[in-house]
N, C-alpha and C. Protein backbone atom coordinates (compact mmCIF):
# COMPACT_ATOMS: atom_id res chain seq x y z
N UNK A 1 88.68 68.67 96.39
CA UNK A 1 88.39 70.10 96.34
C UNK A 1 87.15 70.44 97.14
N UNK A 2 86.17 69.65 96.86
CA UNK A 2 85.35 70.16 97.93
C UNK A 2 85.28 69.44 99.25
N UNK A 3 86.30 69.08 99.53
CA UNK A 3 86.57 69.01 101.37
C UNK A 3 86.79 70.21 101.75
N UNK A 4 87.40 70.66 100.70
CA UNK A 4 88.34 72.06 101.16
C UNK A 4 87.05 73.24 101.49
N UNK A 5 86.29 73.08 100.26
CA UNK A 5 85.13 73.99 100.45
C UNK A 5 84.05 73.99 101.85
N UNK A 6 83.66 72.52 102.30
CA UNK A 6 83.06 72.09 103.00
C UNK A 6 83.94 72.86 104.71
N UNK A 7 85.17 72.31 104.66
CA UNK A 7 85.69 73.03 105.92
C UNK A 7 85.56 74.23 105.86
N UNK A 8 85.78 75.13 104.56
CA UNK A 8 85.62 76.49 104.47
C UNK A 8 84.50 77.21 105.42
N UNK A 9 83.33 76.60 105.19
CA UNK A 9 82.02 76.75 105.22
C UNK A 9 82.33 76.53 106.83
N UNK A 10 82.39 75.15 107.41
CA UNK A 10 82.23 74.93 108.65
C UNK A 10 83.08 75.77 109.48
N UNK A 11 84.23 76.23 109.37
CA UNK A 11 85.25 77.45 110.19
C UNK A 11 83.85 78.62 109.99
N UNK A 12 83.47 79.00 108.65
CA UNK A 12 82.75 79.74 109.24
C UNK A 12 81.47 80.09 110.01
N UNK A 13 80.86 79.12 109.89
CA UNK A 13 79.86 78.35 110.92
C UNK A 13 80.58 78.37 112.31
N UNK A 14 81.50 78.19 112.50
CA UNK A 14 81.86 78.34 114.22
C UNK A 14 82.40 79.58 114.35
N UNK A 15 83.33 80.39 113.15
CA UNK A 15 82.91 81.78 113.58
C UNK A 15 81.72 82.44 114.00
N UNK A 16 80.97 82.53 113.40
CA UNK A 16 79.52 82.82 113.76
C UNK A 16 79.25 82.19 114.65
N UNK A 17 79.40 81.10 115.28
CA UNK A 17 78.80 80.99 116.63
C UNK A 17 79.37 81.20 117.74
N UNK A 18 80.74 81.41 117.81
CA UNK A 18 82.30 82.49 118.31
C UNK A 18 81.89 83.41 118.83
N UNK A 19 81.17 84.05 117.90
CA UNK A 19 80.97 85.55 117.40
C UNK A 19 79.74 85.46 118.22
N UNK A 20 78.80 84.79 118.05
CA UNK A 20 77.21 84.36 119.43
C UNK A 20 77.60 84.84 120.63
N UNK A 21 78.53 84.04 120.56
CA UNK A 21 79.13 83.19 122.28
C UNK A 21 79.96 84.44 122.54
N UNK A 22 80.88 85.31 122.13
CA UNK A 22 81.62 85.93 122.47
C UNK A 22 80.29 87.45 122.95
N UNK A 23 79.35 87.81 122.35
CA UNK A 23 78.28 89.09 122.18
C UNK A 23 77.63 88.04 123.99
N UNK A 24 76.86 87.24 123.53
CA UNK A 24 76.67 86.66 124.91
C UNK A 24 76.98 87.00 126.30
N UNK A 25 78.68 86.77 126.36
CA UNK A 25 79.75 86.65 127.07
C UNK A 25 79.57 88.06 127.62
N UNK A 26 79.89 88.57 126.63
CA UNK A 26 79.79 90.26 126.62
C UNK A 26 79.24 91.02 127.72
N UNK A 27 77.61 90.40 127.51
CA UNK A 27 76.54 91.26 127.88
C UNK A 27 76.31 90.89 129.50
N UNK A 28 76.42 89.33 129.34
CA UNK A 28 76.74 88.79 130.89
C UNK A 28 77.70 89.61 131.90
N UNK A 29 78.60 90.08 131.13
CA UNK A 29 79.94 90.48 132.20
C UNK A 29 79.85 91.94 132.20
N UNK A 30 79.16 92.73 131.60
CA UNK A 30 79.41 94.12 131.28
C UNK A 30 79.57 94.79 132.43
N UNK A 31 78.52 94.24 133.16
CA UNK A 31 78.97 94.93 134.82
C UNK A 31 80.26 95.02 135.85
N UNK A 32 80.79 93.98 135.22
CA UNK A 32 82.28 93.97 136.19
C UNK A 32 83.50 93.62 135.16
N UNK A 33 83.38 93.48 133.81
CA UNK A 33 84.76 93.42 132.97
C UNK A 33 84.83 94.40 132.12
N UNK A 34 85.42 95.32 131.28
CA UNK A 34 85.48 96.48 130.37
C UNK A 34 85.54 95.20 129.58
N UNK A 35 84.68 95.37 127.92
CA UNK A 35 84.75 95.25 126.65
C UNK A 35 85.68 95.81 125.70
N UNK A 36 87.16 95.53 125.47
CA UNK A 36 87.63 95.79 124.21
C UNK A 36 86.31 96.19 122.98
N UNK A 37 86.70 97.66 122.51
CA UNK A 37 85.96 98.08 121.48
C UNK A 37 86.30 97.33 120.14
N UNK A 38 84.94 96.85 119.52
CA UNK A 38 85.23 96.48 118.43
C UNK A 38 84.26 97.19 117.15
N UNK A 39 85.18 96.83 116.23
CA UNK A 39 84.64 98.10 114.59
C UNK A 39 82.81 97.81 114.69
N UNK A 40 82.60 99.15 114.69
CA UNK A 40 81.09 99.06 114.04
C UNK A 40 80.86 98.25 113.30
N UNK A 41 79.47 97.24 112.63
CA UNK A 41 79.22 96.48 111.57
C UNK A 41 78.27 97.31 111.27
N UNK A 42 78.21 96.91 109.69
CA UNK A 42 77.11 97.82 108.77
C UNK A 42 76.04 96.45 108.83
N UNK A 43 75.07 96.44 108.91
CA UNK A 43 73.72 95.40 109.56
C UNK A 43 73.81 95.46 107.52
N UNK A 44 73.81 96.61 106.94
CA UNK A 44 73.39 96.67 105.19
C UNK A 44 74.32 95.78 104.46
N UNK A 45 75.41 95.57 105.55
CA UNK A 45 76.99 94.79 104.70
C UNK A 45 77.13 93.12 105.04
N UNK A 46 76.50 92.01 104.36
CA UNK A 46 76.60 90.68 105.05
C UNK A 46 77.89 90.07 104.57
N UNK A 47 78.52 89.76 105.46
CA UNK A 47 79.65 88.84 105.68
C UNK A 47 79.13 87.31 104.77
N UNK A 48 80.75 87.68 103.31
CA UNK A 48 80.50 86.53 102.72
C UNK A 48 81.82 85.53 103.09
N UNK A 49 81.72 84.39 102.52
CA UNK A 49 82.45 83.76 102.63
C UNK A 49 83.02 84.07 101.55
N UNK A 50 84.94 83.95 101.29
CA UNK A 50 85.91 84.46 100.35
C UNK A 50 85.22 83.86 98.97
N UNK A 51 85.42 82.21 98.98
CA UNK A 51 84.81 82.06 97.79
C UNK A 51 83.64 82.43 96.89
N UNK A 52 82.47 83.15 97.77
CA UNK A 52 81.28 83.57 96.78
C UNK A 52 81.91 84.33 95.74
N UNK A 53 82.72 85.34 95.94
CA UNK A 53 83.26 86.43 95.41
C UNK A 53 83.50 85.49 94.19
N UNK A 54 84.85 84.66 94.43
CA UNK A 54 84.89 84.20 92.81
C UNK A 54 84.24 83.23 92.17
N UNK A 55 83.10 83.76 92.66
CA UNK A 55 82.10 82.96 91.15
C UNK A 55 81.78 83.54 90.42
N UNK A 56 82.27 85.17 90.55
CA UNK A 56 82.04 86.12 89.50
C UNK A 56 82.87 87.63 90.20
N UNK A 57 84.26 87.10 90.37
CA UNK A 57 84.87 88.13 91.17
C UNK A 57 84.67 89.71 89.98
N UNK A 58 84.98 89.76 88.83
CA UNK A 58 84.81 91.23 88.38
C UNK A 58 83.29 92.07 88.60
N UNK A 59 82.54 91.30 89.33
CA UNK A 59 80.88 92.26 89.43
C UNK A 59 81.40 92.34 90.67
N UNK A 60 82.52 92.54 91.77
CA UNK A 60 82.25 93.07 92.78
C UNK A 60 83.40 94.50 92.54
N UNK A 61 84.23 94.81 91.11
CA UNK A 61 85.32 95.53 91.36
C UNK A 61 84.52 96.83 91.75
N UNK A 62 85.15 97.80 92.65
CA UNK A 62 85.22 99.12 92.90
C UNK A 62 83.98 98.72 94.21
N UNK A 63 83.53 97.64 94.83
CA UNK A 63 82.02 97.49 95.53
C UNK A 63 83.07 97.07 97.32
N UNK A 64 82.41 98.03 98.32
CA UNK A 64 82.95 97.70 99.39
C UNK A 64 82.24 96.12 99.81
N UNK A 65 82.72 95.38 100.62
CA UNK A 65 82.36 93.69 100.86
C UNK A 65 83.18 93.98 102.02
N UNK A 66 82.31 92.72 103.04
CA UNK A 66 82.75 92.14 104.05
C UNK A 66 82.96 90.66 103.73
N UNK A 67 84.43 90.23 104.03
CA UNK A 67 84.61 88.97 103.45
C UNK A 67 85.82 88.05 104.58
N UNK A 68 85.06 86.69 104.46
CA UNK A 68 85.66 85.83 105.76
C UNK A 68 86.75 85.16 104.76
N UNK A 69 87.64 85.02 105.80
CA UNK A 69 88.65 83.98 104.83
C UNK A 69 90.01 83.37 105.30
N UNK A 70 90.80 83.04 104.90
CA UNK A 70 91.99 82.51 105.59
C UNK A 70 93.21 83.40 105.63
N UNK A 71 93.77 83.72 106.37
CA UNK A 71 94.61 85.00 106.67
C UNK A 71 96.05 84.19 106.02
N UNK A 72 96.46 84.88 105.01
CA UNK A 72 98.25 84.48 104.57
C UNK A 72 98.98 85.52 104.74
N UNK A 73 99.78 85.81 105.67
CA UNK A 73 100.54 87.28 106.23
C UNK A 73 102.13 86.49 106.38
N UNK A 74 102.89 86.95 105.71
CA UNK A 74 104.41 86.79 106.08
C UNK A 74 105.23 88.54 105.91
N UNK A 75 106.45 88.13 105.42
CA UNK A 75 107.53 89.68 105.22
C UNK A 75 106.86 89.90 104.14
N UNK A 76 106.41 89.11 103.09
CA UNK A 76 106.58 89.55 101.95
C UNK A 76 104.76 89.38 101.38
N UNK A 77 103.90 88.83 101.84
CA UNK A 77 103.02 88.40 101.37
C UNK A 77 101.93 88.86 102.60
N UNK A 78 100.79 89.19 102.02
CA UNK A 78 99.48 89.60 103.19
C UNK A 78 98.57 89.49 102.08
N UNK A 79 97.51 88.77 102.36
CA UNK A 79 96.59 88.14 101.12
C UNK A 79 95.57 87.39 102.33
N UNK A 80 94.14 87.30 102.12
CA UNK A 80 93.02 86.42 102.26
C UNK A 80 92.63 85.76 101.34
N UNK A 81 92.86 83.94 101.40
CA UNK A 81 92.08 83.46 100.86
C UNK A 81 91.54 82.15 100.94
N UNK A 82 91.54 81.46 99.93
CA UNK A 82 90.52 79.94 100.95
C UNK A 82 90.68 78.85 99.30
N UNK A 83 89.82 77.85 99.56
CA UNK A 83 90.03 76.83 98.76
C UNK A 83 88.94 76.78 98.34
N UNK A 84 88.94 77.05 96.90
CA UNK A 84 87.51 77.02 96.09
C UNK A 84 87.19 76.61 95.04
N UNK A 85 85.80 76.18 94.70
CA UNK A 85 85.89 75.57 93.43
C UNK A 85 85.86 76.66 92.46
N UNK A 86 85.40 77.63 92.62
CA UNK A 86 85.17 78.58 91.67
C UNK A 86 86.88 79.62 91.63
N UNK A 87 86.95 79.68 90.16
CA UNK A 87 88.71 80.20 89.60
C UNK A 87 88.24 81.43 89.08
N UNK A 88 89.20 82.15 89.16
CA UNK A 88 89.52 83.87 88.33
C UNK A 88 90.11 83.21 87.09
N UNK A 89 89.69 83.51 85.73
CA UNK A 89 90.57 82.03 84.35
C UNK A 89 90.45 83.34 83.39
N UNK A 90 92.20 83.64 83.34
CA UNK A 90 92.02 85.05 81.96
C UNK A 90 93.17 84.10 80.70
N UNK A 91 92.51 84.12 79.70
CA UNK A 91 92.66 83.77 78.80
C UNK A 91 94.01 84.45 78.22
N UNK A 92 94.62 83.62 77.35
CA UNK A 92 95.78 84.52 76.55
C UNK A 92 96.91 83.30 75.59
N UNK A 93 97.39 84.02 74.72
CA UNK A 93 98.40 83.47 73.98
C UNK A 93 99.61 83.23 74.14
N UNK A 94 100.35 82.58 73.21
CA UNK A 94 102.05 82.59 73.38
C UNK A 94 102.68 83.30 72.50
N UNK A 95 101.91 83.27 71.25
CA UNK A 95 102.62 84.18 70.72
C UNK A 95 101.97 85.41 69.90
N UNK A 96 102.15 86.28 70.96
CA UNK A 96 101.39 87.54 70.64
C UNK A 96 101.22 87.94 69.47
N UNK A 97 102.19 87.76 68.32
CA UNK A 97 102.47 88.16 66.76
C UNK A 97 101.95 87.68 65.92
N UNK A 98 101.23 86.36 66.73
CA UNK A 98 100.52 85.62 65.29
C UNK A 98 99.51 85.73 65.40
N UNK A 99 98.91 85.48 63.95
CA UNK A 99 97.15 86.11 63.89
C UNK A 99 96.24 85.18 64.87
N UNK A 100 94.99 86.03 65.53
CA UNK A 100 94.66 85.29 66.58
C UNK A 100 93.75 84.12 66.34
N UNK A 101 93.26 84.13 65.24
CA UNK A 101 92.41 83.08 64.70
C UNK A 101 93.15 81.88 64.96
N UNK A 102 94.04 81.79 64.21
CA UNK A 102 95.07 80.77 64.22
C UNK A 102 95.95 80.59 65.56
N UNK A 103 95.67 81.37 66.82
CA UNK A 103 96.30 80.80 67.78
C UNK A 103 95.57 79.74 68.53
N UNK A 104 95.81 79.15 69.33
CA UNK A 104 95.30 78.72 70.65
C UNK A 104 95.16 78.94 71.85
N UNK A 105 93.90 78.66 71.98
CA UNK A 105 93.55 80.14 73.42
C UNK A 105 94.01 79.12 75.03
N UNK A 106 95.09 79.46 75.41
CA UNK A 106 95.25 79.07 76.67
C UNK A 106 94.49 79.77 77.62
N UNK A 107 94.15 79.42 79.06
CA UNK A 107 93.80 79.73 80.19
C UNK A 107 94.86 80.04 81.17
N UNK A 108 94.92 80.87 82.13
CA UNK A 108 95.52 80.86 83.08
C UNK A 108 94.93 81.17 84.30
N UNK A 109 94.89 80.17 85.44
CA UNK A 109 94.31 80.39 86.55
C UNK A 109 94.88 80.94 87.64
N UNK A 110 93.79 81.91 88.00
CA UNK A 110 94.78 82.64 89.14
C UNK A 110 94.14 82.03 90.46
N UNK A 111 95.29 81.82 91.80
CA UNK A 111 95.21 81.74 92.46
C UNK A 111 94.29 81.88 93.60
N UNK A 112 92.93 81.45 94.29
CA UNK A 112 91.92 82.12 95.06
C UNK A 112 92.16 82.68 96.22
N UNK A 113 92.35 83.91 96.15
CA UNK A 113 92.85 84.65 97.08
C UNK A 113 93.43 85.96 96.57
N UNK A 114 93.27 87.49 97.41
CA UNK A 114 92.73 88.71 97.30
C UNK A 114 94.19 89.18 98.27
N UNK A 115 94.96 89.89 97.20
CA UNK A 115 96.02 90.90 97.72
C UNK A 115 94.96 91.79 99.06
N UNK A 116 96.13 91.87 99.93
CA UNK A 116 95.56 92.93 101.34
C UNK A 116 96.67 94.20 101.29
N UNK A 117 95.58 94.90 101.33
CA UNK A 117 96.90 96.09 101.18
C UNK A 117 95.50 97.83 101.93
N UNK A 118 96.74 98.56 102.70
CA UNK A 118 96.01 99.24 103.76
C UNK A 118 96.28 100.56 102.15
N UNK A 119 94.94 101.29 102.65
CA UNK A 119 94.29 102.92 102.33
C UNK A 119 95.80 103.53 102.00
N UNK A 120 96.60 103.82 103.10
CA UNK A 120 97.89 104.28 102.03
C UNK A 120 98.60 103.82 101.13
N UNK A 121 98.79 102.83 100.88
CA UNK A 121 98.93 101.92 99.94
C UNK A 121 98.58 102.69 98.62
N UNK A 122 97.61 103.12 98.39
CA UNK A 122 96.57 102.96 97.06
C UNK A 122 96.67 104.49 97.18
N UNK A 123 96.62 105.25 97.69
CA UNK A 123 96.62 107.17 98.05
C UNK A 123 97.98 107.13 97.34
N UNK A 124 98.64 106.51 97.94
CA UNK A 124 100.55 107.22 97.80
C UNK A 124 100.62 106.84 95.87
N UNK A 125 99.68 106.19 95.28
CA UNK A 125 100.20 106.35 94.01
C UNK A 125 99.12 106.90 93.09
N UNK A 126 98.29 107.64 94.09
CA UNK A 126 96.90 108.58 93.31
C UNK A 126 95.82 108.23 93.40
N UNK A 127 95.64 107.38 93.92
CA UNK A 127 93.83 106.36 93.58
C UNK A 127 93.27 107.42 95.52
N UNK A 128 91.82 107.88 94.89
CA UNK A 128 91.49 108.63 96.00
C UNK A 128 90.37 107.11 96.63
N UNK A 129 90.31 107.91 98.22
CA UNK A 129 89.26 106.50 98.36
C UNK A 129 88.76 107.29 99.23
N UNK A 130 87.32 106.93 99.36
CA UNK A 130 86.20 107.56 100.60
C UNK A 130 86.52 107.08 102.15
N UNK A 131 87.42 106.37 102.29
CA UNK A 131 87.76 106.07 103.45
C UNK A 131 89.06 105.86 103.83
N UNK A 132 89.71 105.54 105.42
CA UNK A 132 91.03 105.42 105.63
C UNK A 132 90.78 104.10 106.52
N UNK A 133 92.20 102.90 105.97
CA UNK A 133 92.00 101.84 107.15
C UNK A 133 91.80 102.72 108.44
N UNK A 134 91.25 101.21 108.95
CA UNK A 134 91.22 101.41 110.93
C UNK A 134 92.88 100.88 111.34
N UNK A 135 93.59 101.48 111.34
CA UNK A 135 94.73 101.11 111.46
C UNK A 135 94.85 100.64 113.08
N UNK A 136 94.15 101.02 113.90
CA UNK A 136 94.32 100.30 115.00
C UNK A 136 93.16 99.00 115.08
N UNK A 137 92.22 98.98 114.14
CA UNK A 137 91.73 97.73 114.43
C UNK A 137 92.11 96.41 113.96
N UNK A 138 93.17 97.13 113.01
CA UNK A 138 93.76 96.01 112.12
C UNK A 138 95.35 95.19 113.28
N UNK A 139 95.96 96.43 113.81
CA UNK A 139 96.92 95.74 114.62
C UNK A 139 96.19 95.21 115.87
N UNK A 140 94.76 95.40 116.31
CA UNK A 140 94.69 94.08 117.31
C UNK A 140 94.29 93.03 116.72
N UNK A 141 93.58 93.24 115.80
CA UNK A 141 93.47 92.04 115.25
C UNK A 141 94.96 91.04 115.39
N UNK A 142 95.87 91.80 114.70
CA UNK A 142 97.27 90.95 115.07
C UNK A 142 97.46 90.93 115.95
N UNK A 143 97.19 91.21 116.91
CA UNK A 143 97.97 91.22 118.72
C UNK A 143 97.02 89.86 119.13
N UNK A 144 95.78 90.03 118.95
CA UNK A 144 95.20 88.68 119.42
C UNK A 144 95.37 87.52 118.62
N UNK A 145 95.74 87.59 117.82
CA UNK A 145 95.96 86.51 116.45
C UNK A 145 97.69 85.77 117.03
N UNK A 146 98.55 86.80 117.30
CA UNK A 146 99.48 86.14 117.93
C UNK A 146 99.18 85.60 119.34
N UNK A 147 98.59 86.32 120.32
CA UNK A 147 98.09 85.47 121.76
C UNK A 147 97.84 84.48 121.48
N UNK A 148 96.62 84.30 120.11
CA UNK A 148 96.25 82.89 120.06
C UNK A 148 96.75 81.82 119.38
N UNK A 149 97.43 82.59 118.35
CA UNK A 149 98.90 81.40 117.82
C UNK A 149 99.99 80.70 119.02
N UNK A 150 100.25 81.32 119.83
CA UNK A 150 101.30 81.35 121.43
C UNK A 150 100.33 80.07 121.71
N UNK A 151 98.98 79.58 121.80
CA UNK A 151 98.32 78.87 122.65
C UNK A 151 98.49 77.67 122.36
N UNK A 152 99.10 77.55 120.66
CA UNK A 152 99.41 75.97 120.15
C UNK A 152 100.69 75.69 120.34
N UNK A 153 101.52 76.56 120.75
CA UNK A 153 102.90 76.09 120.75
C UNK A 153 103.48 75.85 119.35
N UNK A 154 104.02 74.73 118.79
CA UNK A 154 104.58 74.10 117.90
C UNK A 154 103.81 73.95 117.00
N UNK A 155 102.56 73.71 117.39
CA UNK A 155 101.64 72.68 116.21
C UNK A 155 101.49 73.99 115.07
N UNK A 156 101.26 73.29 113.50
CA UNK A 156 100.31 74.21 112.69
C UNK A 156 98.87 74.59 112.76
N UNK A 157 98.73 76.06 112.77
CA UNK A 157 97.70 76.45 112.65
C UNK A 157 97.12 76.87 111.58
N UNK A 158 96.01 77.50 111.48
CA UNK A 158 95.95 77.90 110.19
C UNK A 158 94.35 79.32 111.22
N UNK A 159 94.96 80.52 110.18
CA UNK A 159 94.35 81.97 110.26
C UNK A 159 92.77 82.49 109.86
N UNK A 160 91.94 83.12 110.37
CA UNK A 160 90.57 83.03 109.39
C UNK A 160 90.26 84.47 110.38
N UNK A 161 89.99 85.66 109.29
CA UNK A 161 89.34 86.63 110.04
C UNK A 161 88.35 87.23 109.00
N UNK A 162 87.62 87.95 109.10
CA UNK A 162 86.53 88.52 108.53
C UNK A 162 87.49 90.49 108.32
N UNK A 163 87.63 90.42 106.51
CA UNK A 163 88.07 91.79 106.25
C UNK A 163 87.04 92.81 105.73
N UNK A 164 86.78 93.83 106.20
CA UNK A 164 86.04 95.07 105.39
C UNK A 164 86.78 95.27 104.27
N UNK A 165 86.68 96.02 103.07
CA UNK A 165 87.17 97.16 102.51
C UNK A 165 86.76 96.70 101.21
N UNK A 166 87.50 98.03 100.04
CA UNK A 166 86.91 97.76 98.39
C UNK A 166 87.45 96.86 97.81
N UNK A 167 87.36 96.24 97.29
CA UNK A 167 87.75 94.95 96.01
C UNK A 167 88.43 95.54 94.88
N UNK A 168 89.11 95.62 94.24
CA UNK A 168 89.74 95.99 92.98
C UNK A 168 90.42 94.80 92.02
N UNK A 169 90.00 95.13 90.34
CA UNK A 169 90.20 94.14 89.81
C UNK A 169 90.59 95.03 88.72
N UNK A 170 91.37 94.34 88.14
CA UNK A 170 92.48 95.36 86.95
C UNK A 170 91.04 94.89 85.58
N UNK A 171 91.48 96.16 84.14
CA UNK A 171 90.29 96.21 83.24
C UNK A 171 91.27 94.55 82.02
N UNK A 172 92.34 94.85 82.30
CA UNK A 172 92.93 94.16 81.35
C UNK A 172 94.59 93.29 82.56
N UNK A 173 94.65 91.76 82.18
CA UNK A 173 95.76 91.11 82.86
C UNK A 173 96.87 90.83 81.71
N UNK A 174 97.93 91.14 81.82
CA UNK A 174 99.03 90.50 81.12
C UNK A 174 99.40 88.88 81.35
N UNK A 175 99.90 88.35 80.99
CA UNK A 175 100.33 86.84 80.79
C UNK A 175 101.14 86.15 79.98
N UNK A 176 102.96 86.23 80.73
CA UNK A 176 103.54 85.76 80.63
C UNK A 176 104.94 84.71 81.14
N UNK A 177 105.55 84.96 80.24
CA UNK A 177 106.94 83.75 81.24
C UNK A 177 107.63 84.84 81.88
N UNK A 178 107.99 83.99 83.13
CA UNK A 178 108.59 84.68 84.13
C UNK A 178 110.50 84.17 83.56
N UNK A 179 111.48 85.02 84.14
CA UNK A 179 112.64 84.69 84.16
C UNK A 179 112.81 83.13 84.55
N UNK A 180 112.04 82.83 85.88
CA UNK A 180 111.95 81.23 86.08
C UNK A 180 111.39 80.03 85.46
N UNK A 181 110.84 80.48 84.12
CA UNK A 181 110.54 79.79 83.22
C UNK A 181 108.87 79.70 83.46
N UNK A 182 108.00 80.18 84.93
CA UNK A 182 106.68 79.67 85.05
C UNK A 182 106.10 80.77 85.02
N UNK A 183 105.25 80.87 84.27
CA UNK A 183 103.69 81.84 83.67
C UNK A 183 103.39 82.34 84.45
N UNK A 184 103.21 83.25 84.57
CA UNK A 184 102.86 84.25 85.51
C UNK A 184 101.79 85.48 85.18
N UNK A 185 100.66 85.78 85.69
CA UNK A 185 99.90 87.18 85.55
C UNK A 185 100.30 88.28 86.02
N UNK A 186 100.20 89.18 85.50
CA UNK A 186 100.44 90.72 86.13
C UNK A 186 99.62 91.50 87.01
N UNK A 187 99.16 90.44 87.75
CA UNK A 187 97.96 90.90 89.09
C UNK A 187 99.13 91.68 90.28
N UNK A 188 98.15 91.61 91.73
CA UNK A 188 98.19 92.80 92.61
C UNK A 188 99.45 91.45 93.69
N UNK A 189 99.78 92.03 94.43
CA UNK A 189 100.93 91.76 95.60
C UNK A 189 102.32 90.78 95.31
N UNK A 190 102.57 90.48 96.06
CA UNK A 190 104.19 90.04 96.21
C UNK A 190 104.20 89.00 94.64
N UNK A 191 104.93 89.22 93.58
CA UNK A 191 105.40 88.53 92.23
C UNK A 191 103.71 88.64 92.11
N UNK A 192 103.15 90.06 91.94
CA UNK A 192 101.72 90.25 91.27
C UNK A 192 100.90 88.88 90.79
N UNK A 193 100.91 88.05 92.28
CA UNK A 193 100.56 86.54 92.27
C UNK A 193 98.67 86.83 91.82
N UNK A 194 98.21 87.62 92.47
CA UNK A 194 96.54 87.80 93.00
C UNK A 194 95.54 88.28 91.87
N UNK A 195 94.68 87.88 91.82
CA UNK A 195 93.46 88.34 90.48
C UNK A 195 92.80 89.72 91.15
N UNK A 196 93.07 90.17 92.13
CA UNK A 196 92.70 91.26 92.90
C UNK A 196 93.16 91.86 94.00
N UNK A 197 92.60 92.48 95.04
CA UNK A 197 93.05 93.03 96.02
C UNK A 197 91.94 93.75 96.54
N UNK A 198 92.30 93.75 98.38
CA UNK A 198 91.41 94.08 98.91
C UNK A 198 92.23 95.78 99.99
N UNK A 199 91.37 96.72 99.76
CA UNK A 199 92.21 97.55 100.31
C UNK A 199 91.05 97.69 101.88
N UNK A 200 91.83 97.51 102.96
CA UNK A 200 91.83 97.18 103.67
C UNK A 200 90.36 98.28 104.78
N UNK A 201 89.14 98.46 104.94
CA UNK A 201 88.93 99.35 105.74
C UNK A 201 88.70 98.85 107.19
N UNK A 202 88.13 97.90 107.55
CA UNK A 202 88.18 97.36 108.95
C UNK A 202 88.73 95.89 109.05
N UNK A 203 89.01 95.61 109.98
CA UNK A 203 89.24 93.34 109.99
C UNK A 203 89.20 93.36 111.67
N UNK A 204 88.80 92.10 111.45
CA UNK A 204 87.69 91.49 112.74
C UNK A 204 87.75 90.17 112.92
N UNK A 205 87.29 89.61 113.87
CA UNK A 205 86.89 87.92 114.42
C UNK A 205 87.79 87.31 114.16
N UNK A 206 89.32 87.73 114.24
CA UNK A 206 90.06 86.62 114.10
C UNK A 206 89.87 85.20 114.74
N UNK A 207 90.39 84.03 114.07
CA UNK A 207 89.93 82.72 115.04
C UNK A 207 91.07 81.81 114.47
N UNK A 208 91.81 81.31 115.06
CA UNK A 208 92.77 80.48 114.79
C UNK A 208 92.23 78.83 115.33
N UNK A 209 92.88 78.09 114.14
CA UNK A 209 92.44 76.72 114.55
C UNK A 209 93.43 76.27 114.04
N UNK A 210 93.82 74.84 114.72
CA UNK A 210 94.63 73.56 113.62
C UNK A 210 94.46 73.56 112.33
N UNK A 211 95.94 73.24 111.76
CA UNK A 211 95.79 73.50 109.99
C UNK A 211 95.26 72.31 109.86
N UNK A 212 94.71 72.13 108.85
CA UNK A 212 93.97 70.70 108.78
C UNK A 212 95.07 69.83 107.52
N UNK A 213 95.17 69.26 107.44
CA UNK A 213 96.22 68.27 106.37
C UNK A 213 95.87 67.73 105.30
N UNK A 214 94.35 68.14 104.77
CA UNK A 214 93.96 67.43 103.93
C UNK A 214 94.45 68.80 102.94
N UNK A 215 95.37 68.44 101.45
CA UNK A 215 96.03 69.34 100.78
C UNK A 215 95.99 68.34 99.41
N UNK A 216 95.55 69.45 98.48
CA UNK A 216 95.99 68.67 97.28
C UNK A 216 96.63 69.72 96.37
């Protein structure tokens, strides 16, 4: 587990120096290449790494964060997250009817990693928000994220970009059996897998690298 953390850390250590090298690059060429615009940064907003969050993910609910992490995007699934020692762990029973003294308090761990979901999302079912995604900063982000997936060909990669927006964390989680027989929480995105969600206001620095194979 903490290999996992340790690479965490080091991807983002070469983001940040990406991110050097790329401002560098920049300033060198300004005279003869146009700069693709990229999102304002708030200097007041520091870029954490995904895991700080859950070492105490409910003190960040309703709090805007800039947060680095591993990009999981398919048809059905869009989520940031990473490998950490620190767990989201909501407690609960089996059998709701019996007195609670006398039950036994199970745990259930949720998954590390933060439902992604854009500003309309969260409007279309009433929740007001002070802001609207950057909806175009979010699709280059994907446009260069695929250029740079195209560059490995075949091999696995694995995703890491830095997301703006608010954090949301439900006041109360349900916890139970699924039709497939496995336990399940009543959190945010695809089979309400997530202990939260991030609604989306800017995303940035994508950086694709080799998936690494160390998995447990």
């Amino acid at each position: 587990m903490h290999v996992h953390v340790a690479r965490s850390k080091a991807i983002f250590m070469l983001a940040l120096r990406m991110r050097f090298l790329r401002i560098c690059t920049a300033g060198a060429l300004a005279w003869a290449v146009p700069v693709v615009a990229q999102p304002a940064r708030d200097p007041e907003l520091p870029t954490l790494p995904l895991c700080e969050v859950f070492k105490d993910l409910r003190s960040y609910s309703g709090k805007i964060v800039s947060l680095w992490g591993q990009l999981y995007s398919g048809s059905e699934v869009s989520a940031i997250g990473g490998h950490c020692d620190n767990k989201s762990v909501t407690k609960y029973s089996r059998s709701p009817d019996f007195p609670l003294p006398l039950q036994p308090q199970l745990e259930y761990v949720w998954p590390t990693a933060l439902n992604l979901v854009m500003s309309s999302s969260v409007e279309r079912i009433g929740e007001k928000l002070d802001f609207r995604t950057a909806a175009a900063d979010v699709d280059r982000v994907y446009d260069q994220i695929h250029r740079e997936r195209a560059k490995f060909g075949k091999q696995d990669v694995e995703t890491w970009v830095t997301v703006v927006g608010k954090l949301q964390v439900k006041d109360h989680y349900d916890i139970g059996q699924s039709p497939d027989g496995k336990v399940r929480g009543d959190g945010y995105g695809h089979l309400s897998t997530y202990p939260g969600q991030l609604v989306i206001k800017t995303m940035r620095d994508p950086l694709v690298v080799p998936k690494t194979t160390e998995r447990k």
